[in-house]
PDB file of N, CA and C in Angstrom:
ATOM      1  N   UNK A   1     -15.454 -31.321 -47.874  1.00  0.00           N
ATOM      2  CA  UNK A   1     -15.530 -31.763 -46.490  1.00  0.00           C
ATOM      3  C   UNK A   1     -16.996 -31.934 -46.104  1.00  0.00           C
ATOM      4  N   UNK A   2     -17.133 -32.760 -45.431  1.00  0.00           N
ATOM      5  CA  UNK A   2     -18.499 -33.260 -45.142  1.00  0.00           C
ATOM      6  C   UNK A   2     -18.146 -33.183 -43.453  1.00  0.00           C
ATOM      7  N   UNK A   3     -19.598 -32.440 -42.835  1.00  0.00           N
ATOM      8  CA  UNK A   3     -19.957 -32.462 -41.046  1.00  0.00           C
ATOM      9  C   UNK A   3     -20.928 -33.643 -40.750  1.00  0.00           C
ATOM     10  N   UNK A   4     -20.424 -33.887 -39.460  1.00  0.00           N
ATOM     11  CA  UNK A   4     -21.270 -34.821 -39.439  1.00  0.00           C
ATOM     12  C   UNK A   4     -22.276 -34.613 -37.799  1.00  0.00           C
ATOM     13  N   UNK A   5     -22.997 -33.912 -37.742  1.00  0.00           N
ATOM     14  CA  UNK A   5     -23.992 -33.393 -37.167  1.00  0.00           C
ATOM     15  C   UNK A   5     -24.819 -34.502 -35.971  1.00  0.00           C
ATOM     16  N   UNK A   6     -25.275 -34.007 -35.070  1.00  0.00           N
ATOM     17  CA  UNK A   6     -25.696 -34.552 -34.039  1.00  0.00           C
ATOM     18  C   UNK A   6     -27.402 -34.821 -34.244  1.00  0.00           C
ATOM     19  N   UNK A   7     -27.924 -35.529 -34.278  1.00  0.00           N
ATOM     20  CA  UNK A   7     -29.454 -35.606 -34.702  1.00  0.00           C
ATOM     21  C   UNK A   7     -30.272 -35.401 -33.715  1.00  0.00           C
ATOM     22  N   UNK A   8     -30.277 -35.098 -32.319  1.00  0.00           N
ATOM     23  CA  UNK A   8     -30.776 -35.117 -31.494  1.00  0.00           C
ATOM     24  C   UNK A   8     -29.877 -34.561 -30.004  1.00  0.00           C
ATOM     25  N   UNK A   9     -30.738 -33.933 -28.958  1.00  0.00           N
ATOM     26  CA  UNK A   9     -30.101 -32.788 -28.239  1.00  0.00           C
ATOM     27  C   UNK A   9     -29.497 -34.613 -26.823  1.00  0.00           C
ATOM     28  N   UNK A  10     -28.161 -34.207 -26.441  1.00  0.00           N
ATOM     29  CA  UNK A  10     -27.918 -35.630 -25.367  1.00  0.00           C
ATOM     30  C   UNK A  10     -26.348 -35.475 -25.255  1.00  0.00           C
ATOM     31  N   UNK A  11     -25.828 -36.303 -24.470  1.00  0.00           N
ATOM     32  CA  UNK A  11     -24.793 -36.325 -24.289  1.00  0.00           C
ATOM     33  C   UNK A  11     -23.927 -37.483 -25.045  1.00  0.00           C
ATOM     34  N   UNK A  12     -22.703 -37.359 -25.450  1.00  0.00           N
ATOM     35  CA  UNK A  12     -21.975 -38.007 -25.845  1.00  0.00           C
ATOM     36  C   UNK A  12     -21.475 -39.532 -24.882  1.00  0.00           C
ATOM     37  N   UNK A  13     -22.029 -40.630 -25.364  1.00  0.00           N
ATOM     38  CA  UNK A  13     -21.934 -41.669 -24.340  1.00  0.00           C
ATOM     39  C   UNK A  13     -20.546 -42.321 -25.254  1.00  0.00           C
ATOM     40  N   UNK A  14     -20.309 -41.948 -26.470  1.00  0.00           N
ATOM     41  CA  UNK A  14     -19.120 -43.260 -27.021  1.00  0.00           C
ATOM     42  C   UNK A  14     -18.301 -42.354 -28.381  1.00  0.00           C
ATOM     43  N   UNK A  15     -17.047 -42.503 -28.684  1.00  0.00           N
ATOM     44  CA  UNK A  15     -16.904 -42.084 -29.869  1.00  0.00           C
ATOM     45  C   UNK A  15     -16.471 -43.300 -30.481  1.00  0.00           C
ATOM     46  N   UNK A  16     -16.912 -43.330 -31.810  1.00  0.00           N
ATOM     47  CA  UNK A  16     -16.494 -44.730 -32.312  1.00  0.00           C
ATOM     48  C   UNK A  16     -15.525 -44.794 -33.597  1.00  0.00           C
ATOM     49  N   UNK A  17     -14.446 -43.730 -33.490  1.00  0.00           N
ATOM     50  CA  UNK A  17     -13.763 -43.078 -34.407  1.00  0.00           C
ATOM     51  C   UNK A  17     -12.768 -42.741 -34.325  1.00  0.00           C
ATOM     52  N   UNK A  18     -11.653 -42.125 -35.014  1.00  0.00           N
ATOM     53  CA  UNK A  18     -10.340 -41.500 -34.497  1.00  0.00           C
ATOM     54  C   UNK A  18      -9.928 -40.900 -35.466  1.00  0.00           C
ATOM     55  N   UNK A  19      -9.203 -39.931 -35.628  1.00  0.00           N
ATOM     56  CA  UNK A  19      -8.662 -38.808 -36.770  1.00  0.00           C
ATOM     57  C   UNK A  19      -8.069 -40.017 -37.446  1.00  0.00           C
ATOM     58  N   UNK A  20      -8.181 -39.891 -38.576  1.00  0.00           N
ATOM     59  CA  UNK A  20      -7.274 -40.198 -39.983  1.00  0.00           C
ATOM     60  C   UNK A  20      -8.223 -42.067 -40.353  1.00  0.00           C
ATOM     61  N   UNK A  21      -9.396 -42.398 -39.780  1.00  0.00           N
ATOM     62  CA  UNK A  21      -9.839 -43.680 -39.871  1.00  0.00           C
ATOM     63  C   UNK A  21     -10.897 -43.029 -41.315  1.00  0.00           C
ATOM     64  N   UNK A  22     -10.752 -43.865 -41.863  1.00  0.00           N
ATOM     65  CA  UNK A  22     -11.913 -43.903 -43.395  1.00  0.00           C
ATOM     66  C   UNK A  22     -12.848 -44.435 -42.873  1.00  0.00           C
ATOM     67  N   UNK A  23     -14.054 -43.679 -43.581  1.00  0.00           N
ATOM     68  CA  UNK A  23     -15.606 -43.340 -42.884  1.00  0.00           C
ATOM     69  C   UNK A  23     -16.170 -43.870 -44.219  1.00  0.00           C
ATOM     70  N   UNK A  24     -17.097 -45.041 -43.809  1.00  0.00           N
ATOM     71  CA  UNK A  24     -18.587 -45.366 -45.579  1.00  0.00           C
ATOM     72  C   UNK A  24     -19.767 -44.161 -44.797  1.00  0.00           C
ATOM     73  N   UNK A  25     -20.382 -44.082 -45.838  1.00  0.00           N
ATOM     74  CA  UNK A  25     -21.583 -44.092 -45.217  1.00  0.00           C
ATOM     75  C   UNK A  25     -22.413 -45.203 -44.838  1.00  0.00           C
ATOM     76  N   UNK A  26     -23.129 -44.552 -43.778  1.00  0.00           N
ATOM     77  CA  UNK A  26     -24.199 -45.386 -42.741  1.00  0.00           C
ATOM     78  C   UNK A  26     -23.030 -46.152 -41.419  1.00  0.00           C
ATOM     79  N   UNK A  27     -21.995 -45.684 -41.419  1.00  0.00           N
ATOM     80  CA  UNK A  27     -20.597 -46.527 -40.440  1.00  0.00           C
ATOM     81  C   UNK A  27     -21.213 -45.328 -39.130  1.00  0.00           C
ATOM     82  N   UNK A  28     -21.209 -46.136 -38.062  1.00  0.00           N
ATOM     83  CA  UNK A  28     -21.708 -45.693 -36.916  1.00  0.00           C
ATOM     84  C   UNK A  28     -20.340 -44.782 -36.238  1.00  0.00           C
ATOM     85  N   UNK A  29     -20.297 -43.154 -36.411  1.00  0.00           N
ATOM     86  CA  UNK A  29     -19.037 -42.659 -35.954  1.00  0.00           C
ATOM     87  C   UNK A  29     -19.398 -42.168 -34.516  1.00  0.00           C
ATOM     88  N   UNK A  30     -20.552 -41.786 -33.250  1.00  0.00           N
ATOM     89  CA  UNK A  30     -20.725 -41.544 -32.290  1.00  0.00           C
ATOM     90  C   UNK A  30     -21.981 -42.013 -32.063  1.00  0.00           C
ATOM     91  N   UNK A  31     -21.916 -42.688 -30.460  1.00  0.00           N
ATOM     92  CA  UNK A  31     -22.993 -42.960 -29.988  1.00  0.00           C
ATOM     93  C   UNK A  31     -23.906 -41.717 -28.875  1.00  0.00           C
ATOM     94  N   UNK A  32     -24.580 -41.181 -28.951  1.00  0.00           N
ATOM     95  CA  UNK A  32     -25.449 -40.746 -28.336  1.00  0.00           C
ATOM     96  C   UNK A  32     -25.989 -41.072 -27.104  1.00  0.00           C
ATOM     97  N   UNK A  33     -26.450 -40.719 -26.162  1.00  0.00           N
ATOM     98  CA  UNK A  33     -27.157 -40.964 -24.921  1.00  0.00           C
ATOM     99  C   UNK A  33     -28.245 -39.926 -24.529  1.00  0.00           C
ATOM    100  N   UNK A  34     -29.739 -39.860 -24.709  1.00  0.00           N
ATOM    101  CA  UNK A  34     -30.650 -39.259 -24.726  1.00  0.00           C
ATOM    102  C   UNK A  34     -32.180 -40.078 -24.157  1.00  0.00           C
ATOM    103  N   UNK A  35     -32.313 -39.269 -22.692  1.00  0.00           N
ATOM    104  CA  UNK A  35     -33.120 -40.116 -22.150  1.00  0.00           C
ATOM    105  C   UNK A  35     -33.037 -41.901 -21.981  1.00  0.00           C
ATOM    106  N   UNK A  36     -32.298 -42.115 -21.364  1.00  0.00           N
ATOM    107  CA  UNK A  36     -31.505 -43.384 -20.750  1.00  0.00           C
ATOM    108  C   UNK A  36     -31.337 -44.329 -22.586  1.00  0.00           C
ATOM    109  N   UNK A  37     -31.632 -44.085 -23.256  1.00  0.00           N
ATOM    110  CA  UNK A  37     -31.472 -44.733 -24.578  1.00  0.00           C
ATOM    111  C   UNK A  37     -30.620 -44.052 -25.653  1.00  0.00           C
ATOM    112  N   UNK A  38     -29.681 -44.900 -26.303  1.00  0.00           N
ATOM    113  CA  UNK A  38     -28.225 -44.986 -26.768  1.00  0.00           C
ATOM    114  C   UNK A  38     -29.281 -44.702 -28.379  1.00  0.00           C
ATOM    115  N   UNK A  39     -28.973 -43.459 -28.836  1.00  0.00           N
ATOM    116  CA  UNK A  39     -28.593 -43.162 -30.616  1.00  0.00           C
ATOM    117  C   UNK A  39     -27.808 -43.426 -31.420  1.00  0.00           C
ATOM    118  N   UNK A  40     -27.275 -44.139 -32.596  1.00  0.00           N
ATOM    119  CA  UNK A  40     -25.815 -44.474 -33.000  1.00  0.00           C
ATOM    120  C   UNK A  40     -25.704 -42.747 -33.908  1.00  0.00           C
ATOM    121  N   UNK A  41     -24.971 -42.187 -33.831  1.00  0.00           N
ATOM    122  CA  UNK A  41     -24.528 -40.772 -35.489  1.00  0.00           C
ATOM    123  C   UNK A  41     -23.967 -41.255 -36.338  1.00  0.00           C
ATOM    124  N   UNK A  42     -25.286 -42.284 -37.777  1.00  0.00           N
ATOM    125  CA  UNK A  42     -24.125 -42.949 -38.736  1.00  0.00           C
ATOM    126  C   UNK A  42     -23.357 -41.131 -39.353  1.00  0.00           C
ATOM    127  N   UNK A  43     -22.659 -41.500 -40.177  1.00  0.00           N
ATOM    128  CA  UNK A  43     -22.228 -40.785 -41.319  1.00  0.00           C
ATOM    129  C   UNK A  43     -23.460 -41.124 -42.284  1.00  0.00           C
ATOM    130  N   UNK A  44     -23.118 -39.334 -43.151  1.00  0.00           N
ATOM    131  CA  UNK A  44     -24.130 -39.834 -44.280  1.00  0.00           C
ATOM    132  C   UNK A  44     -23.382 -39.812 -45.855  1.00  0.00           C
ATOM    133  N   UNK A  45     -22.531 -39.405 -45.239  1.00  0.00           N
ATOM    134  CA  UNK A  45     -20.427 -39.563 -46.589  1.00  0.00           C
ATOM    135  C   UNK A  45     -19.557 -40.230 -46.223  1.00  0.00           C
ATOM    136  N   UNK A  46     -18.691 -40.471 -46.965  1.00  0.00           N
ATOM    137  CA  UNK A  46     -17.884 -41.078 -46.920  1.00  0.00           C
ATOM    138  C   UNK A  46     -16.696 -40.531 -46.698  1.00  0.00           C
ATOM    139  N   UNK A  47     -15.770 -40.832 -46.498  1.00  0.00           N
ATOM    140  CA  UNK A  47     -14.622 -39.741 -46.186  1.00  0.00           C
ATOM    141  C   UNK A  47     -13.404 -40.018 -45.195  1.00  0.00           C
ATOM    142  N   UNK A  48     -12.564 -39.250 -44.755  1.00  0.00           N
ATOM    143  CA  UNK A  48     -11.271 -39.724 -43.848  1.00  0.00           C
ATOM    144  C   UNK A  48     -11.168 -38.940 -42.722  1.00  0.00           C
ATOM    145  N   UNK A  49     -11.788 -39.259 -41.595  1.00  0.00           N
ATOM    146  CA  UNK A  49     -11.959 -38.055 -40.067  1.00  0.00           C
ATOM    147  C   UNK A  49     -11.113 -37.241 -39.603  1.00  0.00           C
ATOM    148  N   UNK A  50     -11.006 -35.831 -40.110  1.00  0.00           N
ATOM    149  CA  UNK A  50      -9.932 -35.175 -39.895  1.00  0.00           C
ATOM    150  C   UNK A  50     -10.054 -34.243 -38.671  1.00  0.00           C
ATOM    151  N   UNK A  51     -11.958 -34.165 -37.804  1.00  0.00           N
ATOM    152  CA  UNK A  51     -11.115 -33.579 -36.739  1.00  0.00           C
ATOM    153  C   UNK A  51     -12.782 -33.885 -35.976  1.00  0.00           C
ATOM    154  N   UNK A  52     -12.344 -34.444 -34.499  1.00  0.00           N
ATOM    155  CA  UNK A  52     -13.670 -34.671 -33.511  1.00  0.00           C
ATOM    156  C   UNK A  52     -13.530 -33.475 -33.143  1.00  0.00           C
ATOM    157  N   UNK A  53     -14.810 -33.035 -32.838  1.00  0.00           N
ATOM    158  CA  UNK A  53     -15.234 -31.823 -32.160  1.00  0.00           C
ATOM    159  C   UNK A  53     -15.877 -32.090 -31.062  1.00  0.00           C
ATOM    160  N   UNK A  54     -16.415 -33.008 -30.564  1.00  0.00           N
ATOM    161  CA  UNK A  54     -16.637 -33.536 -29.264  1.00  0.00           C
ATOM    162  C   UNK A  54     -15.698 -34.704 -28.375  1.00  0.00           C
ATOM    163  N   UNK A  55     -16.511 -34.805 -27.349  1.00  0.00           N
ATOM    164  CA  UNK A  55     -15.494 -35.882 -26.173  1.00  0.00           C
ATOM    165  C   UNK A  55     -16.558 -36.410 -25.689  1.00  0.00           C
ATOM    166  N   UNK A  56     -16.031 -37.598 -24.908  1.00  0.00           N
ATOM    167  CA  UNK A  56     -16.955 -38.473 -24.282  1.00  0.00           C
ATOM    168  C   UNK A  56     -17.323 -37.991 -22.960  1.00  0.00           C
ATOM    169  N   UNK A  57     -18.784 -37.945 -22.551  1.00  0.00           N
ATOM    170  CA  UNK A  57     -19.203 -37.422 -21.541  1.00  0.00           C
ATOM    171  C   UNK A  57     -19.876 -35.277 -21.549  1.00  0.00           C
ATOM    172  N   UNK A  58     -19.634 -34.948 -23.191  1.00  0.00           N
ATOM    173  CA  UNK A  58     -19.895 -33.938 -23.423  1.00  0.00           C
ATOM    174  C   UNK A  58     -21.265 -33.439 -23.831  1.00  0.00           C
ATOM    175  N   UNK A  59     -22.121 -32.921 -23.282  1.00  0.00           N
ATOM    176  CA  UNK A  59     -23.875 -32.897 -23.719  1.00  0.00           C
ATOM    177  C   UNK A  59     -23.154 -31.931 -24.971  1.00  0.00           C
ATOM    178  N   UNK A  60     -24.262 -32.639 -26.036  1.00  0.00           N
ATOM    179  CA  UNK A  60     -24.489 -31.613 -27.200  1.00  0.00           C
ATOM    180  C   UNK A  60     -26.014 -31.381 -27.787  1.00  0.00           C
ATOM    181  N   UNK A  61     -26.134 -30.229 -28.520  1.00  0.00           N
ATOM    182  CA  UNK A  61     -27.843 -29.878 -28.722  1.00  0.00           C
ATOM    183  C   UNK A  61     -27.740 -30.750 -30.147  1.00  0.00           C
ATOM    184  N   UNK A  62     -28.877 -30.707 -30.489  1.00  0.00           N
ATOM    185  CA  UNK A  62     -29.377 -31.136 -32.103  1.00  0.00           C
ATOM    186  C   UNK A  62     -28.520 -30.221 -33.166  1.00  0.00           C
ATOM    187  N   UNK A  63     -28.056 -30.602 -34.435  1.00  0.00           N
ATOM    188  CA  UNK A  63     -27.595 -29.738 -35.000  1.00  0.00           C
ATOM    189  C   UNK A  63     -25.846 -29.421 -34.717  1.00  0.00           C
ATOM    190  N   UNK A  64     -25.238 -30.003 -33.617  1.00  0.00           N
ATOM    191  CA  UNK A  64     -23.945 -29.480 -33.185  1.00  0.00           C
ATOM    192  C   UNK A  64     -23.050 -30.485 -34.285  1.00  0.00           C
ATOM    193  N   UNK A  65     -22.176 -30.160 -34.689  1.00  0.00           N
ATOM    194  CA  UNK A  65     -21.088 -30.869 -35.440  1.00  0.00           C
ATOM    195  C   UNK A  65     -20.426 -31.798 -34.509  1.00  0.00           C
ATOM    196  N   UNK A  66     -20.284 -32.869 -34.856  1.00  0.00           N
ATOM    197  CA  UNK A  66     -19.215 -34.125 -33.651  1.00  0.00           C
ATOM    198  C   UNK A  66     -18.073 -34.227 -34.716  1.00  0.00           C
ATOM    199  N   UNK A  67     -18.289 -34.654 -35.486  1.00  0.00           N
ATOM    200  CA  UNK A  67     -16.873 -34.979 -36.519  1.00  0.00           C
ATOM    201  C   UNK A  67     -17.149 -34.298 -37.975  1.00  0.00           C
ATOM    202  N   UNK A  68     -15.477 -34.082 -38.278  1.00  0.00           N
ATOM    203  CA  UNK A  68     -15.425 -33.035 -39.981  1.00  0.00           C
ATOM    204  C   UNK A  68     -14.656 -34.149 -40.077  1.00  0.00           C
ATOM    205  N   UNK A  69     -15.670 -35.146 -41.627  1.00  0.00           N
ATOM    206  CA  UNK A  69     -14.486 -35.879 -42.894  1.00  0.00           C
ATOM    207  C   UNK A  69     -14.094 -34.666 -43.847  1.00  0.00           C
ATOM    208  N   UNK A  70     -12.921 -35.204 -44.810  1.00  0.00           N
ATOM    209  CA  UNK A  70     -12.462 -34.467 -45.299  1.00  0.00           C
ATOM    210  C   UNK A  70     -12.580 -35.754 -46.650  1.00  0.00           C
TER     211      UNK A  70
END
């Protein structure tokens, strides 16, 4: 299982994903919102999204998990 980690401290402006969708790497799975400018969270595995850990409109710090592929 591969996490797929938040790169920077902001709120969740988009999820671009859904449980059971197949993930490449570099595929843009959450967008970010940090200081009025949009981050994409590629993946850095590949894999099949078995569970969001965030929601839209949810601040998260650097380091927080948004999605577990499996």
């Amino acid at each position: 299982m591969a996490d797929i980690e938040a790169h920077i401290t902001g709120t969740v402006w988009k999820i671009e994903c859904k449980i059971g969708d197949t993930i490449e790497e570099g595929d843009t799975v959450v967008i970010l919102e940090s200081m009025k400018m949009e981050m994409p969270v590629e993946a850095e595995d590949e894999g099949v999204v078995k569970e969001i850990l965030c929601e839209e409109g949810q601040a998260v710090n650097e380091g927080d998990t948004l999605v577990v592929l499996e």
